[in-house]
Protein backbone atom coordinates (compact mmCIF):
# COMPACT_ATOMS: atom_id res chain seq x y z
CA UNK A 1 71.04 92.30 -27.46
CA UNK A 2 73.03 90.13 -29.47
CA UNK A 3 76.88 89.43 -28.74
CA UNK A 4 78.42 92.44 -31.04
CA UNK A 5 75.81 94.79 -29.05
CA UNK A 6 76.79 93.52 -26.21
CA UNK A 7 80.90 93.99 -26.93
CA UNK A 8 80.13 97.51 -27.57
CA UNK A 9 77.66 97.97 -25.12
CA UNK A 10 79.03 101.30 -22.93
CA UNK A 11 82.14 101.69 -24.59
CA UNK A 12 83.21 105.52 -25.61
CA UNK A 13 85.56 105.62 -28.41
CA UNK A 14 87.55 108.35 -30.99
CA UNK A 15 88.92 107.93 -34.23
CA UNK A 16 92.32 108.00 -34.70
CA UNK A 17 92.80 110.46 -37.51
CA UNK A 18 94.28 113.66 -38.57
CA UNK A 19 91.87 115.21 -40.05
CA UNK A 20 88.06 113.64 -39.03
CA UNK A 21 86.58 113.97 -35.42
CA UNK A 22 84.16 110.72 -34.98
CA UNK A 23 83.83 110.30 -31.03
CA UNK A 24 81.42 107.47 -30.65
CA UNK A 25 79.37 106.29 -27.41
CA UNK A 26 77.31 102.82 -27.71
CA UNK A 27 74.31 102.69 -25.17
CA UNK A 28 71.90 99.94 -26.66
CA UNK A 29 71.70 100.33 -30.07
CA UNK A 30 72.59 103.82 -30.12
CA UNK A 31 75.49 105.90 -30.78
CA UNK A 32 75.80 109.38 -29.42
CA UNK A 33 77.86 110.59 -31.51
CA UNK A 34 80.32 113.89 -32.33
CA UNK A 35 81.31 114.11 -36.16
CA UNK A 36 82.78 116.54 -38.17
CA UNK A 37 86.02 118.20 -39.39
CA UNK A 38 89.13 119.34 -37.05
CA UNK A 39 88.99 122.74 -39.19
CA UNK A 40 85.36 122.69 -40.35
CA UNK A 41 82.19 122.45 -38.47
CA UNK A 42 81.34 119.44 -36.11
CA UNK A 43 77.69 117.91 -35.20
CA UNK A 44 75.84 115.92 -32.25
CA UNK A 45 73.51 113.49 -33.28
CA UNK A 46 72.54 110.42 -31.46
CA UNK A 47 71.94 108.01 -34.26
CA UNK A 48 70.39 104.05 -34.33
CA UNK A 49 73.19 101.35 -35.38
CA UNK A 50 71.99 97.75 -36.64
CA UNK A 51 74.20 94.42 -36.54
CA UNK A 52 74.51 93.40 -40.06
CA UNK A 53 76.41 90.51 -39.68
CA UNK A 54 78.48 88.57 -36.77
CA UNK A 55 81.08 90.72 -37.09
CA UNK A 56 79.82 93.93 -38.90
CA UNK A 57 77.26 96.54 -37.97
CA UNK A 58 75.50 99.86 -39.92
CA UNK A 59 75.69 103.15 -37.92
CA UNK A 60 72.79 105.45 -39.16
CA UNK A 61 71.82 103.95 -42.34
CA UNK A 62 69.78 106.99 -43.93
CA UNK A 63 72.02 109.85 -43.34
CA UNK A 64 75.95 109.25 -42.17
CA UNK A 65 75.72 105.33 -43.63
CA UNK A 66 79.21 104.63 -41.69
CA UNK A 67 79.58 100.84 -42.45
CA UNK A 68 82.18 98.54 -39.77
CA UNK A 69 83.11 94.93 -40.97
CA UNK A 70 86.01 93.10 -40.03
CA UNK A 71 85.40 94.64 -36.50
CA UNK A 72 88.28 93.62 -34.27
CA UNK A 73 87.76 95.11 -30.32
CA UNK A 74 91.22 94.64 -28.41
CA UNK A 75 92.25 96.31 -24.92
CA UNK A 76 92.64 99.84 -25.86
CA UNK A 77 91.56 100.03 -29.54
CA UNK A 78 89.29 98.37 -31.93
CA UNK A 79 89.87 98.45 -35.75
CA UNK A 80 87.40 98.09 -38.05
CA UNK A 81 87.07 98.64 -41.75
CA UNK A 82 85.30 101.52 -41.85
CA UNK A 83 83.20 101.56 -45.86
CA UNK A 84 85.94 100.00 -46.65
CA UNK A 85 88.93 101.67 -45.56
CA UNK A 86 91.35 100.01 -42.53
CA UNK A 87 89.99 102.29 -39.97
CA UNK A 88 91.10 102.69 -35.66
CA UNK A 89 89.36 104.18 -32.92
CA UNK A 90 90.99 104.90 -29.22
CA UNK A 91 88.80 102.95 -26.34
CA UNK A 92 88.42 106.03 -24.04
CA UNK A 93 86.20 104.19 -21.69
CA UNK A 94 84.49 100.50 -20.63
CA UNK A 95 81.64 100.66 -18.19
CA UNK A 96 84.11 98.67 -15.79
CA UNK A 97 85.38 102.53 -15.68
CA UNK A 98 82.27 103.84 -14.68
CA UNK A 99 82.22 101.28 -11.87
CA UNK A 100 85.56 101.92 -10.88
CA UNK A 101 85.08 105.57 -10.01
CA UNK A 102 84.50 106.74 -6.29
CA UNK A 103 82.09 108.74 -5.08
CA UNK A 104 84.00 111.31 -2.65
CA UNK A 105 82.49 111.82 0.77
């Protein structure tokens, strides 16, 4: 993995938009993602992602083509421009989360 896999490596994430649903989760270099429409019709895929550059990568290349450059990751967000267009997504979770939750007895 290189160092951009490795940033997003277990992070969950949602786009912060009006309209569009894009709930992202990296494992590897995979997304499983949820896409769609808040008033039309939303689909599941798991899709491959590629680093393009340092600081840009390629999300499912033959079908959605969602292009990040400029990525930016920051505490609770990361921005991106996403093909082009000044884009945010919401960190929901880290994998320190994962490792922070308790098994109850």
């Amino acid at each position: 993995m290189n160092s951009m896999q490795n940033e997003l490596d277990g992070l969950r994430i949602s786009i912060i938009h009006d309209e569009i649903i894009e709930d992202l989760g990296f494992l590897g270099d995979q997304v499983v993602a949820t896409l769609g429409s808040k008033t039309g019709p939303v689909c599941d895929p798991i899709l491959d992602y590629e680093v393009t550059s340092e600081n840009s990568i390629l999300i499912d290349k033959e079908q959605f083509n969602i292009a990040w450059e400029e990525i930016n990751v920051e505490e609770d967000v990361i921005s991106v421009l996403r093909n082009g267009i000044p884009t945010i997504y919401k960190i929901v979770s880290k994998p320190e989360d994962e490792k922070k939750k308790r098994n109850l007895p």
